[in-house]
PDB file of N, CA and C in Angstrom:
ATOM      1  N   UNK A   1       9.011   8.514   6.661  1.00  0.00           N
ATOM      2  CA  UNK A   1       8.554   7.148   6.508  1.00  0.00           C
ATOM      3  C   UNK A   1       7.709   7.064   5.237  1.00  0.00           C
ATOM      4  N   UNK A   2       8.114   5.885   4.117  1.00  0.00           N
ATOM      5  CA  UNK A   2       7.620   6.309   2.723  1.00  0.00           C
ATOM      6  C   UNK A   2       6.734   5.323   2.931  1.00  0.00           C
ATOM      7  N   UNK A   3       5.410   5.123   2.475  1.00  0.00           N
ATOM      8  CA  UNK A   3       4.166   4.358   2.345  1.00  0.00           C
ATOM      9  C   UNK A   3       4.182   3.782   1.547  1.00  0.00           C
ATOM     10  N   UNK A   4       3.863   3.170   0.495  1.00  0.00           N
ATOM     11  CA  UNK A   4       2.985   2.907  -0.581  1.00  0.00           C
ATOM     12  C   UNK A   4       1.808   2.162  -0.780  1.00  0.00           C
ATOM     13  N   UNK A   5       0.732   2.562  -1.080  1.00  0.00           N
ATOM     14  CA  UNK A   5      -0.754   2.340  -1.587  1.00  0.00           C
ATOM     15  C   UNK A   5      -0.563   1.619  -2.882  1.00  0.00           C
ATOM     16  N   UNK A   6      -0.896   0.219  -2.969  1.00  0.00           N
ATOM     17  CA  UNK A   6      -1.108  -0.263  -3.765  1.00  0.00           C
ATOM     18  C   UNK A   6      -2.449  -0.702  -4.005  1.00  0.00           C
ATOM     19  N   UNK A   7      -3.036  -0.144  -5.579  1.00  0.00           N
ATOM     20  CA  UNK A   7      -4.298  -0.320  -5.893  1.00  0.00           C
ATOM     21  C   UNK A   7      -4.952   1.154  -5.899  1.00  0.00           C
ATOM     22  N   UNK A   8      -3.906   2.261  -6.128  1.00  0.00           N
ATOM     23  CA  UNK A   8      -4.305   3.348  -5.684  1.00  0.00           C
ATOM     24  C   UNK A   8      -5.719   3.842  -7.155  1.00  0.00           C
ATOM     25  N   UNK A   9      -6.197   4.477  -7.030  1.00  0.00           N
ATOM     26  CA  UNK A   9      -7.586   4.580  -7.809  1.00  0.00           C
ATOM     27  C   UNK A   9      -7.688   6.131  -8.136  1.00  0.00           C
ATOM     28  N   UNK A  10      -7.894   6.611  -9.314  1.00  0.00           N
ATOM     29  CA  UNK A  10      -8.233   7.920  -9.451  1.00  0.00           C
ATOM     30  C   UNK A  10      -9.559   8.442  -8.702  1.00  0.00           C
ATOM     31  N   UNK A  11     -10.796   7.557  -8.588  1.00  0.00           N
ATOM     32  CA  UNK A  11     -11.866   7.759  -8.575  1.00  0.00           C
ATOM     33  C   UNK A  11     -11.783   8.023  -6.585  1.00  0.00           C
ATOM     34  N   UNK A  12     -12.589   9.532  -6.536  1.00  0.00           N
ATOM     35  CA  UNK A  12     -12.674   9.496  -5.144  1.00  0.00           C
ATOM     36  C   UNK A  12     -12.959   8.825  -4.350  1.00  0.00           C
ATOM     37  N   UNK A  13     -14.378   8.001  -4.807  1.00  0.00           N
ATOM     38  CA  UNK A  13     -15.231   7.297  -3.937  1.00  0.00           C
ATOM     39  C   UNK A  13     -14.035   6.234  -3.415  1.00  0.00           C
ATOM     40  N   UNK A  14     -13.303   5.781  -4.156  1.00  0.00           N
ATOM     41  CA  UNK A  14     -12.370   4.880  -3.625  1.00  0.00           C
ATOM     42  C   UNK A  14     -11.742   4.581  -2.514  1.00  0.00           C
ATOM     43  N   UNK A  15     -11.393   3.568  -1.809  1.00  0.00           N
ATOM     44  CA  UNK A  15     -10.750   3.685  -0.431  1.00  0.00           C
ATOM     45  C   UNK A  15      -9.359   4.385  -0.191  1.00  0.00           C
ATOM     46  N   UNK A  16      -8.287   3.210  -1.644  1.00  0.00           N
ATOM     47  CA  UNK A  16      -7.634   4.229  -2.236  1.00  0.00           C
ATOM     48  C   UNK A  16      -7.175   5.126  -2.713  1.00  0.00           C
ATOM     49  N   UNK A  17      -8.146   5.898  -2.973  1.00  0.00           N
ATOM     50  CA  UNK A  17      -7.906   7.285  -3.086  1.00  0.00           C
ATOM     51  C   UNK A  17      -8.453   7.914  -2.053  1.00  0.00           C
ATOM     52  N   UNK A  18      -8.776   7.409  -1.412  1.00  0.00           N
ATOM     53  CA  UNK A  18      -8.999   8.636   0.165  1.00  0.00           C
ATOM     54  C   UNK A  18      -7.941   8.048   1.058  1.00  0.00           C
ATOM     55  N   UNK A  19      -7.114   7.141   1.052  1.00  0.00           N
ATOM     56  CA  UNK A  19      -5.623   6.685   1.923  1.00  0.00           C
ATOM     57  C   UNK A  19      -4.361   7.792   1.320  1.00  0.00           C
ATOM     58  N   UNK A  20      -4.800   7.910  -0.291  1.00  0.00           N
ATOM     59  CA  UNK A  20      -3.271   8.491  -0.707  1.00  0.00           C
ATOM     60  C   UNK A  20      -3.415  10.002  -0.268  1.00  0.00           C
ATOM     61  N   UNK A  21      -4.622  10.307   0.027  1.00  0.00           N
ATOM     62  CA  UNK A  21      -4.801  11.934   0.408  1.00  0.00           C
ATOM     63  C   UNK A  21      -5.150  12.125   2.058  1.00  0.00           C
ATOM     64  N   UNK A  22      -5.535  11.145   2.769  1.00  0.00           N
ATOM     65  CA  UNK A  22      -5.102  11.016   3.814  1.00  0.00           C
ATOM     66  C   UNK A  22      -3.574  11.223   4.442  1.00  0.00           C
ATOM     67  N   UNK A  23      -2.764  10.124   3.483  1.00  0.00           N
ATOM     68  CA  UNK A  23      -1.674   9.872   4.154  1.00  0.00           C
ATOM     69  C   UNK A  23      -0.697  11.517   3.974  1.00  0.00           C
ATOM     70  N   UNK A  24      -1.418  11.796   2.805  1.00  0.00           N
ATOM     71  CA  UNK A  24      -1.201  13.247   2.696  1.00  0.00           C
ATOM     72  C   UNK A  24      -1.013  14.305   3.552  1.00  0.00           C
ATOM     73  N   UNK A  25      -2.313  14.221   3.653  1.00  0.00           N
ATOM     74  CA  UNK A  25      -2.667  15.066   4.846  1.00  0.00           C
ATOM     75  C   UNK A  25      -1.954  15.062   6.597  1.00  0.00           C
ATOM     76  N   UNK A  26      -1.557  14.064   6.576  1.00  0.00           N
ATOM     77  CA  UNK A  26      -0.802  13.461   8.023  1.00  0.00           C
ATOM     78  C   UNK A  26       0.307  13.523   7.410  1.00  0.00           C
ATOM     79  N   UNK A  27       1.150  14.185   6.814  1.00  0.00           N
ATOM     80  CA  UNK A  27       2.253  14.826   5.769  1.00  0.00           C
ATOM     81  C   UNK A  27       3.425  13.220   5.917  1.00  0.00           C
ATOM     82  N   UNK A  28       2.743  12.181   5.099  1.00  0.00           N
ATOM     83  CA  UNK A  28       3.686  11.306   4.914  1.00  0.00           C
ATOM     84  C   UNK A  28       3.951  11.223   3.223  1.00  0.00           C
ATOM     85  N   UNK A  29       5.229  10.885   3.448  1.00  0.00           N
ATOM     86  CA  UNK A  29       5.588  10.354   2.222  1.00  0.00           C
ATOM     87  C   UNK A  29       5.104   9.137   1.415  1.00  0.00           C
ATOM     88  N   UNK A  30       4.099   9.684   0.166  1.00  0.00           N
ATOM     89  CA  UNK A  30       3.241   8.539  -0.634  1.00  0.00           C
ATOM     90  C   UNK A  30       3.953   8.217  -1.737  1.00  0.00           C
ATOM     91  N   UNK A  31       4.139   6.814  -2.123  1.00  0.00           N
ATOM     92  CA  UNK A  31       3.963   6.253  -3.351  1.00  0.00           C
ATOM     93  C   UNK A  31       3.054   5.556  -4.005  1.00  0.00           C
ATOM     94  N   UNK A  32       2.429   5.605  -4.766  1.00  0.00           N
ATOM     95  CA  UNK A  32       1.351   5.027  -5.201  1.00  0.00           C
ATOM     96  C   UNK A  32       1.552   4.555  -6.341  1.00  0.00           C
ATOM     97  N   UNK A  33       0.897   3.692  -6.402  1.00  0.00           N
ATOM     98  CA  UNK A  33       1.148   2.266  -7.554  1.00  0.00           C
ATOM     99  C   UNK A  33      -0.552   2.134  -7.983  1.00  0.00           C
ATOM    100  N   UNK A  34      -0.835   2.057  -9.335  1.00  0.00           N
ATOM    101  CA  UNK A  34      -2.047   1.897  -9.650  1.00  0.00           C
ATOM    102  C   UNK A  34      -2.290   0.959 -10.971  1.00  0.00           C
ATOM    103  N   UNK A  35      -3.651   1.132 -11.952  1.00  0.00           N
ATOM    104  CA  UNK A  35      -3.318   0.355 -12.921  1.00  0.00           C
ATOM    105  C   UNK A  35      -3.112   1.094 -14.123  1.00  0.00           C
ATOM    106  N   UNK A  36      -3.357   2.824 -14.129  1.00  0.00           N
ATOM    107  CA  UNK A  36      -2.979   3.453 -15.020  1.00  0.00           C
ATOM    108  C   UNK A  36      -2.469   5.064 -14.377  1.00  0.00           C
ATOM    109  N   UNK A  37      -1.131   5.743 -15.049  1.00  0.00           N
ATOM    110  CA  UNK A  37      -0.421   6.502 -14.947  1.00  0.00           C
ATOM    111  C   UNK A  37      -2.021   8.068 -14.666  1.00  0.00           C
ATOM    112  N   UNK A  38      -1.631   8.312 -13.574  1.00  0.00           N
ATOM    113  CA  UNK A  38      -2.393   9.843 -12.947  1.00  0.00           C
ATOM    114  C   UNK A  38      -1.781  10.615 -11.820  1.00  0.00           C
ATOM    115  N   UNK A  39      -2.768  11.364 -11.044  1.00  0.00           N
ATOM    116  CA  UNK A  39      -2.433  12.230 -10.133  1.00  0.00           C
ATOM    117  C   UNK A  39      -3.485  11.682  -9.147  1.00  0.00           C
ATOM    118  N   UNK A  40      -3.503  11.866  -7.791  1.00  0.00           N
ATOM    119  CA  UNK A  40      -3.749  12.162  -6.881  1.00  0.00           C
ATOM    120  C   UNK A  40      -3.243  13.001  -5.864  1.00  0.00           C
ATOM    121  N   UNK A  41      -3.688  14.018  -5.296  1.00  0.00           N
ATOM    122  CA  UNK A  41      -3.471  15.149  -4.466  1.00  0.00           C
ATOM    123  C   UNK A  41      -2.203  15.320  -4.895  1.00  0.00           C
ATOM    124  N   UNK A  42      -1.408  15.523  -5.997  1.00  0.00           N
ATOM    125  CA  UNK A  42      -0.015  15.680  -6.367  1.00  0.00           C
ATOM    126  C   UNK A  42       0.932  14.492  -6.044  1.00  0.00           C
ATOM    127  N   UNK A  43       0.048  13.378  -6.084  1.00  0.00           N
ATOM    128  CA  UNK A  43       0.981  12.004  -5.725  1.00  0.00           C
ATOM    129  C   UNK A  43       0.747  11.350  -7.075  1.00  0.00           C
ATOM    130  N   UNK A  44       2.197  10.958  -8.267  1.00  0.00           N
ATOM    131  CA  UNK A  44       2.021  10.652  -9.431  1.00  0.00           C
ATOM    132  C   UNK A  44       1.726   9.150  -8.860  1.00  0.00           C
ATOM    133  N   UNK A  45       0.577   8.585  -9.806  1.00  0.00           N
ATOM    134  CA  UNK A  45       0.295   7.068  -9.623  1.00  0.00           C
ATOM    135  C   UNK A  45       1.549   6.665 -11.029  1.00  0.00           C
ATOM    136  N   UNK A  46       1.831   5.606 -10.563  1.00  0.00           N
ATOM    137  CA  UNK A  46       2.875   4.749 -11.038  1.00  0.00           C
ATOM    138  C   UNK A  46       2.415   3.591 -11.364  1.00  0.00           C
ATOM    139  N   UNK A  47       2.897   3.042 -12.842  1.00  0.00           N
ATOM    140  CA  UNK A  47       2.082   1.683 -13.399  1.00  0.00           C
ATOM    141  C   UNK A  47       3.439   0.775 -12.796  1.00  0.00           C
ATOM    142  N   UNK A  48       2.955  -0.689 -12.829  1.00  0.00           N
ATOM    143  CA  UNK A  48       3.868  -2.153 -12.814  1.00  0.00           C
ATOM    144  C   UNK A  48       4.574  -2.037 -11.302  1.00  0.00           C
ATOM    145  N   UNK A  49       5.896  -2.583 -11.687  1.00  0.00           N
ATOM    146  CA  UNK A  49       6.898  -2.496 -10.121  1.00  0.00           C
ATOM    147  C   UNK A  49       7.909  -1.956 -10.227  1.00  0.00           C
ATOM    148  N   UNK A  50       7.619  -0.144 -10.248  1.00  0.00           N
ATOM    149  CA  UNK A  50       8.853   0.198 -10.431  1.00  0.00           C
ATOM    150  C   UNK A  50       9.619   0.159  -9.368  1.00  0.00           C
ATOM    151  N   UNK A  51      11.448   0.149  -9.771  1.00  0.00           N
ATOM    152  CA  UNK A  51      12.143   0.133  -8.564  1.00  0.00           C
ATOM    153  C   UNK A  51      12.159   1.722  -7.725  1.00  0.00           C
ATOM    154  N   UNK A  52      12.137   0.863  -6.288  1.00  0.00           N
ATOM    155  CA  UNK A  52      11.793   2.098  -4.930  1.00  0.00           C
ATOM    156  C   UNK A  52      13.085   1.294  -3.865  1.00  0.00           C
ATOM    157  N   UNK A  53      12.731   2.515  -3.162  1.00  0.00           N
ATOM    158  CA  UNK A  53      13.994   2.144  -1.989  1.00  0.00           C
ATOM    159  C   UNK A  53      13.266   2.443  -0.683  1.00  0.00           C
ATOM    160  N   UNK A  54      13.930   2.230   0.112  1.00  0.00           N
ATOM    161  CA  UNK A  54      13.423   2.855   1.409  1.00  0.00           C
ATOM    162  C   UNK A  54      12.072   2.660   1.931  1.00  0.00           C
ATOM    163  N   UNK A  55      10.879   1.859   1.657  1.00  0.00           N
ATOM    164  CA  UNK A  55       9.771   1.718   1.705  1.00  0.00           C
ATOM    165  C   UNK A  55       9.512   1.109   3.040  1.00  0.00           C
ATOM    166  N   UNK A  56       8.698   1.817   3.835  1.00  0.00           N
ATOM    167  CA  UNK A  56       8.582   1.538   5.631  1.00  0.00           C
ATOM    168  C   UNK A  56       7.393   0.406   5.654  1.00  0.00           C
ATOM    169  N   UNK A  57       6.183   1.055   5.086  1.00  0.00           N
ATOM    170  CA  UNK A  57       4.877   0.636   4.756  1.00  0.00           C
ATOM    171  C   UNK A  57       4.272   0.033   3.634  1.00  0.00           C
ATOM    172  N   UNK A  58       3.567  -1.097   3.375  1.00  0.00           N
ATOM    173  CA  UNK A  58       3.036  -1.303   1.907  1.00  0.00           C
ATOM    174  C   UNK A  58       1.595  -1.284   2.492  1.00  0.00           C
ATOM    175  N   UNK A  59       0.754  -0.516   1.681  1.00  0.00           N
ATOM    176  CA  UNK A  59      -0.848  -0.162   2.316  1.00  0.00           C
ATOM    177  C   UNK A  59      -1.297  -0.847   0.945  1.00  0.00           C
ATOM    178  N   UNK A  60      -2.351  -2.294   1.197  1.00  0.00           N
ATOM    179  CA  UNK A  60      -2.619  -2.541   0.026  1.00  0.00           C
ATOM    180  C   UNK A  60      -4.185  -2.615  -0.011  1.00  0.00           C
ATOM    181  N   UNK A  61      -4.524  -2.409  -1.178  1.00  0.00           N
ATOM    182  CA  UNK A  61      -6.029  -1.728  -1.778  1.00  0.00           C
ATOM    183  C   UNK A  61      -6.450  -3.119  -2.991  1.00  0.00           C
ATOM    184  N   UNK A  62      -5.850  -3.968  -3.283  1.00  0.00           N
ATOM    185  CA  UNK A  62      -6.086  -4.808  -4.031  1.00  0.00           C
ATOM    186  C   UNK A  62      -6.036  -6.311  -3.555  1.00  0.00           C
ATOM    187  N   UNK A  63      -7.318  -7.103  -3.900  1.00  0.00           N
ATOM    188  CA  UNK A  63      -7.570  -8.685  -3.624  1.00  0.00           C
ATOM    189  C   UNK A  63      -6.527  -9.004  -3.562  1.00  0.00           C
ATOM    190  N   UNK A  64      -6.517 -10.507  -2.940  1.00  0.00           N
ATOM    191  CA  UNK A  64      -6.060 -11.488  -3.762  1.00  0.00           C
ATOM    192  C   UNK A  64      -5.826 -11.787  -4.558  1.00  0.00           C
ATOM    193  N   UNK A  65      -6.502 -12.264  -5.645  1.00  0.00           N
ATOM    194  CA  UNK A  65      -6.665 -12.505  -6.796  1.00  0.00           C
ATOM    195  C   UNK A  65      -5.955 -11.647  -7.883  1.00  0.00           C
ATOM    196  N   UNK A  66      -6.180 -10.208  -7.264  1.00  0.00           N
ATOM    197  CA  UNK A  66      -4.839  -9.035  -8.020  1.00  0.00           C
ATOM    198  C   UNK A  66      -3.952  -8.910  -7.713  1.00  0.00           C
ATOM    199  N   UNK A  67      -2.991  -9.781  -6.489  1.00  0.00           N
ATOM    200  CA  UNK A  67      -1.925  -9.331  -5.681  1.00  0.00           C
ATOM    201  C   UNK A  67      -0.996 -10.183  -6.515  1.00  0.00           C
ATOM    202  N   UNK A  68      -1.288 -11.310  -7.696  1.00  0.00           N
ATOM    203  CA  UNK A  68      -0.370 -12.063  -7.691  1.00  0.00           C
ATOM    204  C   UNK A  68       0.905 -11.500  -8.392  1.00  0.00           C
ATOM    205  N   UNK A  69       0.771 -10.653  -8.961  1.00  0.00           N
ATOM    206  CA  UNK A  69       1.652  -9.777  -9.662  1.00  0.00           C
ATOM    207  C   UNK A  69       2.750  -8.715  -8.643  1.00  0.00           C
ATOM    208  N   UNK A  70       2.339  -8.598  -7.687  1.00  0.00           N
ATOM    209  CA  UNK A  70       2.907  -7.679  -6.632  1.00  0.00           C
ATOM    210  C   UNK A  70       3.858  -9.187  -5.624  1.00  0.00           C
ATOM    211  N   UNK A  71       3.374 -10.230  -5.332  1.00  0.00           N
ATOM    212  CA  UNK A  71       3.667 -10.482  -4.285  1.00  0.00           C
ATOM    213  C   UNK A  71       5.702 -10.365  -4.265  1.00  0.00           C
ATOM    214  N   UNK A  72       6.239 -10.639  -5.086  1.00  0.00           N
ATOM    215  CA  UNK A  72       7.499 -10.746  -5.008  1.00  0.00           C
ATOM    216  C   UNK A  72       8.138  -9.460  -5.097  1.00  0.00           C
ATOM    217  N   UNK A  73       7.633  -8.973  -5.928  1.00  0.00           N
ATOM    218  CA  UNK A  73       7.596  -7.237  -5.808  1.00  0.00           C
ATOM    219  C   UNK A  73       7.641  -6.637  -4.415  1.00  0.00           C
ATOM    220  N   UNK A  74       6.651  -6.783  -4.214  1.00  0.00           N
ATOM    221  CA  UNK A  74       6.517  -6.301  -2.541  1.00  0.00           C
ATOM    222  C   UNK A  74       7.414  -6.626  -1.659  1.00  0.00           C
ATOM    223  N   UNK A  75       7.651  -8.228  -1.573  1.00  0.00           N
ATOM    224  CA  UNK A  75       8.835  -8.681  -0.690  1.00  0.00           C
ATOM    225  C   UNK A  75      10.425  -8.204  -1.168  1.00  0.00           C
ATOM    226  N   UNK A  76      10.425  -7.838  -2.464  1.00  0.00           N
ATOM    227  CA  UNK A  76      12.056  -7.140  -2.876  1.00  0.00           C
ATOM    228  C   UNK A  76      11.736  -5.992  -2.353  1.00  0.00           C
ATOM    229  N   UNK A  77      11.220  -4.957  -1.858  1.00  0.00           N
ATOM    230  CA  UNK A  77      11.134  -4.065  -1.336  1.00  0.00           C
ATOM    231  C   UNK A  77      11.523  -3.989   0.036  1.00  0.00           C
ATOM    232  N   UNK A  78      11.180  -4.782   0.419  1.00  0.00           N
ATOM    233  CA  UNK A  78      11.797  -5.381   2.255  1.00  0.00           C
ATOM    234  C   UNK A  78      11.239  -4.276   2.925  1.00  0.00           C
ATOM    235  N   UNK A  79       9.761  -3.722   2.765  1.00  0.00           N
ATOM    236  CA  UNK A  79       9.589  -2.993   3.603  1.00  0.00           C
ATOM    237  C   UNK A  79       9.355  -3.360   5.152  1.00  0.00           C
ATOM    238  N   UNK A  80       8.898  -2.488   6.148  1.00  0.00           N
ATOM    239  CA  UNK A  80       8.967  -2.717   7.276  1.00  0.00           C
ATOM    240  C   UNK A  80       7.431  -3.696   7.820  1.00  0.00           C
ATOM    241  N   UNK A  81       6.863  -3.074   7.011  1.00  0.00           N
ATOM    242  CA  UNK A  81       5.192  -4.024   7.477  1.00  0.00           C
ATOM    243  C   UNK A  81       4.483  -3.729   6.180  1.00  0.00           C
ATOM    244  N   UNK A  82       3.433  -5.023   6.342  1.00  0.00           N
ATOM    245  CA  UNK A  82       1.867  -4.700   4.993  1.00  0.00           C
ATOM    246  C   UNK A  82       0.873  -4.234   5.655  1.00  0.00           C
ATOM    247  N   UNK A  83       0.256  -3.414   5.417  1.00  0.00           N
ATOM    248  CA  UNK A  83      -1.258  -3.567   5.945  1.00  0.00           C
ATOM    249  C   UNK A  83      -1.703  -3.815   4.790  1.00  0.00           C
ATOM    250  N   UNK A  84      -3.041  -4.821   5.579  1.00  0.00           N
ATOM    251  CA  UNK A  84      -3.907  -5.459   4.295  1.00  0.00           C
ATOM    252  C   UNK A  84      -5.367  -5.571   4.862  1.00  0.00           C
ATOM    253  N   UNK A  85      -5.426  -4.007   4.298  1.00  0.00           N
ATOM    254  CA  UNK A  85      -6.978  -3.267   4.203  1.00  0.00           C
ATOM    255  C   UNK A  85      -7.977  -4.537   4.295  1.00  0.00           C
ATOM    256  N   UNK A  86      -9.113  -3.999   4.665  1.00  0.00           N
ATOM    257  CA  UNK A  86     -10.122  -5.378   4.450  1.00  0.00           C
ATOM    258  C   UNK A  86     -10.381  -5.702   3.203  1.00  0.00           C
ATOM    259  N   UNK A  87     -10.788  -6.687   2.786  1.00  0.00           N
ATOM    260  CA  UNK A  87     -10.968  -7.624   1.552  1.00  0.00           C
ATOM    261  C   UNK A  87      -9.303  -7.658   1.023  1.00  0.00           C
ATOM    262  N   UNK A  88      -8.460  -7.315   1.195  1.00  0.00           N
ATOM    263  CA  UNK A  88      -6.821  -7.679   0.792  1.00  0.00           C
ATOM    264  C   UNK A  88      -6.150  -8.694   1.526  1.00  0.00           C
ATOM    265  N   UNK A  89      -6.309  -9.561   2.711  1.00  0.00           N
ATOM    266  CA  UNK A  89      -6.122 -10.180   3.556  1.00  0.00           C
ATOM    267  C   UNK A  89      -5.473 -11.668   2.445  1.00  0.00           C
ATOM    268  N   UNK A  90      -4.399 -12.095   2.320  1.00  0.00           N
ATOM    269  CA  UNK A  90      -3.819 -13.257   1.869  1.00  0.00           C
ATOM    270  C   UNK A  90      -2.772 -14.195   2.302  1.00  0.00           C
ATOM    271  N   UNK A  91      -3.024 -15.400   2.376  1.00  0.00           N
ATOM    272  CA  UNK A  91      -2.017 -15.810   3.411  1.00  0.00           C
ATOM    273  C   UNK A  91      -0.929 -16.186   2.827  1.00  0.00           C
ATOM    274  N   UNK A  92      -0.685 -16.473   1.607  1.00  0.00           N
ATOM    275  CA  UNK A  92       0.339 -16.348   0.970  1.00  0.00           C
ATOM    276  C   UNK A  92       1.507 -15.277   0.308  1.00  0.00           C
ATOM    277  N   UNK A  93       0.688 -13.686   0.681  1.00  0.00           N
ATOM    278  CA  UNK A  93       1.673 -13.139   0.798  1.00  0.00           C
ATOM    279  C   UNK A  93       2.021 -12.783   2.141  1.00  0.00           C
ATOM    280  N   UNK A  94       1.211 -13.183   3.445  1.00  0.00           N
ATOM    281  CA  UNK A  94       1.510 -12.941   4.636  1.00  0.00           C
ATOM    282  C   UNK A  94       2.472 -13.657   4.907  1.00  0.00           C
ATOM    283  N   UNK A  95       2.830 -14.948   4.173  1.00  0.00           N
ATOM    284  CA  UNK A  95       3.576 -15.797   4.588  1.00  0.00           C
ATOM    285  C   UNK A  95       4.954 -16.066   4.091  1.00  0.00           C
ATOM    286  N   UNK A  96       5.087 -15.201   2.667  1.00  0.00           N
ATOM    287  CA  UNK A  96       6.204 -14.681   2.577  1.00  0.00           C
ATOM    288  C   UNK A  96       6.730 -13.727   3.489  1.00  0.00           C
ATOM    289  N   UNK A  97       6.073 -12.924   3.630  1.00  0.00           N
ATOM    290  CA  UNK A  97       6.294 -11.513   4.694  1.00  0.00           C
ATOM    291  C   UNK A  97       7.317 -11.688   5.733  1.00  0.00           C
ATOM    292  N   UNK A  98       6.394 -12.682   6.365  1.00  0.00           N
ATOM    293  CA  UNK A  98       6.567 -13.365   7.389  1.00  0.00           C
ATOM    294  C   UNK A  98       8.011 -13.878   7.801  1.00  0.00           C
ATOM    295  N   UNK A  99       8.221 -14.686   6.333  1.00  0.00           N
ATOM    296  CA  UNK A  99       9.735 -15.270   6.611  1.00  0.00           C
ATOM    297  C   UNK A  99      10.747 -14.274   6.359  1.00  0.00           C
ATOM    298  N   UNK A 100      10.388 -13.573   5.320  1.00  0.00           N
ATOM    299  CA  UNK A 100      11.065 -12.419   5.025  1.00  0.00           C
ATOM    300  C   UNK A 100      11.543 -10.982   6.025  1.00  0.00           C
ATOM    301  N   UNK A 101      10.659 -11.153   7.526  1.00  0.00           N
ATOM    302  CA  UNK A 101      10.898 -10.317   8.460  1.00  0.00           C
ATOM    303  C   UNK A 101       9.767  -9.703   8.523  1.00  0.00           C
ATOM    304  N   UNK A 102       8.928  -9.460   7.675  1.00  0.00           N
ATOM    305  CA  UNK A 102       8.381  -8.038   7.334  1.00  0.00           C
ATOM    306  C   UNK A 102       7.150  -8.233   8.436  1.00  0.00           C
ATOM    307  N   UNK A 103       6.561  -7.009   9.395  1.00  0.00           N
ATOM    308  CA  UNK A 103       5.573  -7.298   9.843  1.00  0.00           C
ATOM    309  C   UNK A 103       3.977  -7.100   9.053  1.00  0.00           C
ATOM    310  N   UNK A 104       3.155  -8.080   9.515  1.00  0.00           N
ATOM    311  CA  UNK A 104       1.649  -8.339   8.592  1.00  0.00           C
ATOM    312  C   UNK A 104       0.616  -7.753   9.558  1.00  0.00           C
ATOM    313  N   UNK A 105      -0.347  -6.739   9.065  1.00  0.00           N
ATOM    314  CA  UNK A 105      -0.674  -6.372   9.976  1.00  0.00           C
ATOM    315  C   UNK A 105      -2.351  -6.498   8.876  1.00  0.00           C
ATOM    316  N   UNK A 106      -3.288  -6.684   9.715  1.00  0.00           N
ATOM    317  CA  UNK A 106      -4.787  -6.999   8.805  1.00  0.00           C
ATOM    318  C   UNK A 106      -5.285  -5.557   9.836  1.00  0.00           C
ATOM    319  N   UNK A 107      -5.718  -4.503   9.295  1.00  0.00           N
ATOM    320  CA  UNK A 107      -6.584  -3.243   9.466  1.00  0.00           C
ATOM    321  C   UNK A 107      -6.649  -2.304   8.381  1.00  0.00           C
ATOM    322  N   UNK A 108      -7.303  -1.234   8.873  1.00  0.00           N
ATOM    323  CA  UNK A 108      -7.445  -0.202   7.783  1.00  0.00           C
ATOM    324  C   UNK A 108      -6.670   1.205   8.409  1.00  0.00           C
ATOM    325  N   UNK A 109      -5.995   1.515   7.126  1.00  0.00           N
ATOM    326  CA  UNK A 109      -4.708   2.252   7.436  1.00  0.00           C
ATOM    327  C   UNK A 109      -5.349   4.279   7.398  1.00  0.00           C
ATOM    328  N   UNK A 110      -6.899   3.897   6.853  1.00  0.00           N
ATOM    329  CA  UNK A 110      -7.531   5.149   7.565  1.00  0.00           C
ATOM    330  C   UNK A 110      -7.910   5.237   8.659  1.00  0.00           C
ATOM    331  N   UNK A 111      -8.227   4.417   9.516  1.00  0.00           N
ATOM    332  CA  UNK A 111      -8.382   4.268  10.535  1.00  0.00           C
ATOM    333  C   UNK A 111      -7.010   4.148  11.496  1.00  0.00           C
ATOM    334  N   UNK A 112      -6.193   3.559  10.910  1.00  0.00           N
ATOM    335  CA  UNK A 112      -5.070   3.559  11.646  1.00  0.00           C
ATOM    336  C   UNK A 112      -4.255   5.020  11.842  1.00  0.00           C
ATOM    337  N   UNK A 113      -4.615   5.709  10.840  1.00  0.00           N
ATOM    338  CA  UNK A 113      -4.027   7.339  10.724  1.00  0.00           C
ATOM    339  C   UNK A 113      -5.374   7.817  11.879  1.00  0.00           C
ATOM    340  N   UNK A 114      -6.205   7.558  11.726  1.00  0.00           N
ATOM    341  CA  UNK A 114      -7.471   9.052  12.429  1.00  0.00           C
ATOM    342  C   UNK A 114      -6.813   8.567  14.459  1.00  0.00           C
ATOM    343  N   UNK A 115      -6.981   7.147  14.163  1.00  0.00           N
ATOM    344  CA  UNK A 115      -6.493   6.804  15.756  1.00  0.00           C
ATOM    345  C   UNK A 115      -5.311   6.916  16.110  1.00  0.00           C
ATOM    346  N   UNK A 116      -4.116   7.508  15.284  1.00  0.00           N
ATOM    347  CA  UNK A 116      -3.176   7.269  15.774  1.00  0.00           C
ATOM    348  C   UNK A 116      -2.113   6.261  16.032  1.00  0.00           C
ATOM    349  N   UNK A 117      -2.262   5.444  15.304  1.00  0.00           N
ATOM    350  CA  UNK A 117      -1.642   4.287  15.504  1.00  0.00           C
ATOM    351  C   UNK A 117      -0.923   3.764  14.393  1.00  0.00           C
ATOM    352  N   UNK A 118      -0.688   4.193  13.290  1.00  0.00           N
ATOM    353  CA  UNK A 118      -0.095   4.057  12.015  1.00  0.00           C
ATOM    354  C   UNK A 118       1.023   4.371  12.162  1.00  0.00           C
TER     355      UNK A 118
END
């Protein structure tokens, strides 16, 4: 099941960067999308929207206000669900989602890994 973290962050302190090494660690398949080309735990961050396939999960790490660039992006992906970490919560891409099939889910996807429920 392939993930992707959008908003992923070099900097540890980040939420994002403790999801892409999380999801790691719970040995899932990461893609990560950021705003400049790096590494995390051996997961290459990836600039813009490159084309992906197969995408189960979109774990997103970025506002509103930064999503507007992703939202159609995201929905050509047809993944299976968003989570939309706290402060990422938008109803306009929930509401594409929405029509589009995709399930919208508002939590935090570290928490959703430690409990089990991801």
């Amino acid at each position: 099941m392939k993930t992707m973290v959008i908003g992923a962050s070099p900097n540890p302190l980040r939420y994002s960067n403790k999801a892409v090494k999380r999801l790691r660690a719970y040995d899932k398949e990461v893609i990560a999308i950021g705003k400049r080309e790096t590494i995390i735990e051996g997961v290459e961050v990836l600039t813009g929207n490159p084309p992906l396939e197969d995408i189960h999960t979109v774990s997103l790490y970025v506002g509103p206000a930064n999503q507007e660039k992703y939202l159609d992006y995201i929905i050509s992906l047809r993944p299976k669900r968003i989570i939309f970490n706290p402060g990422t919560y938008n109803r306009v891409l929930e509401e594409k989602a929405m029509h589009a099939g995709i399930e919208c889910i508002e939590d935090c996807t570290l928490v959703m890994l430690d409990m089990e429920t991801f």
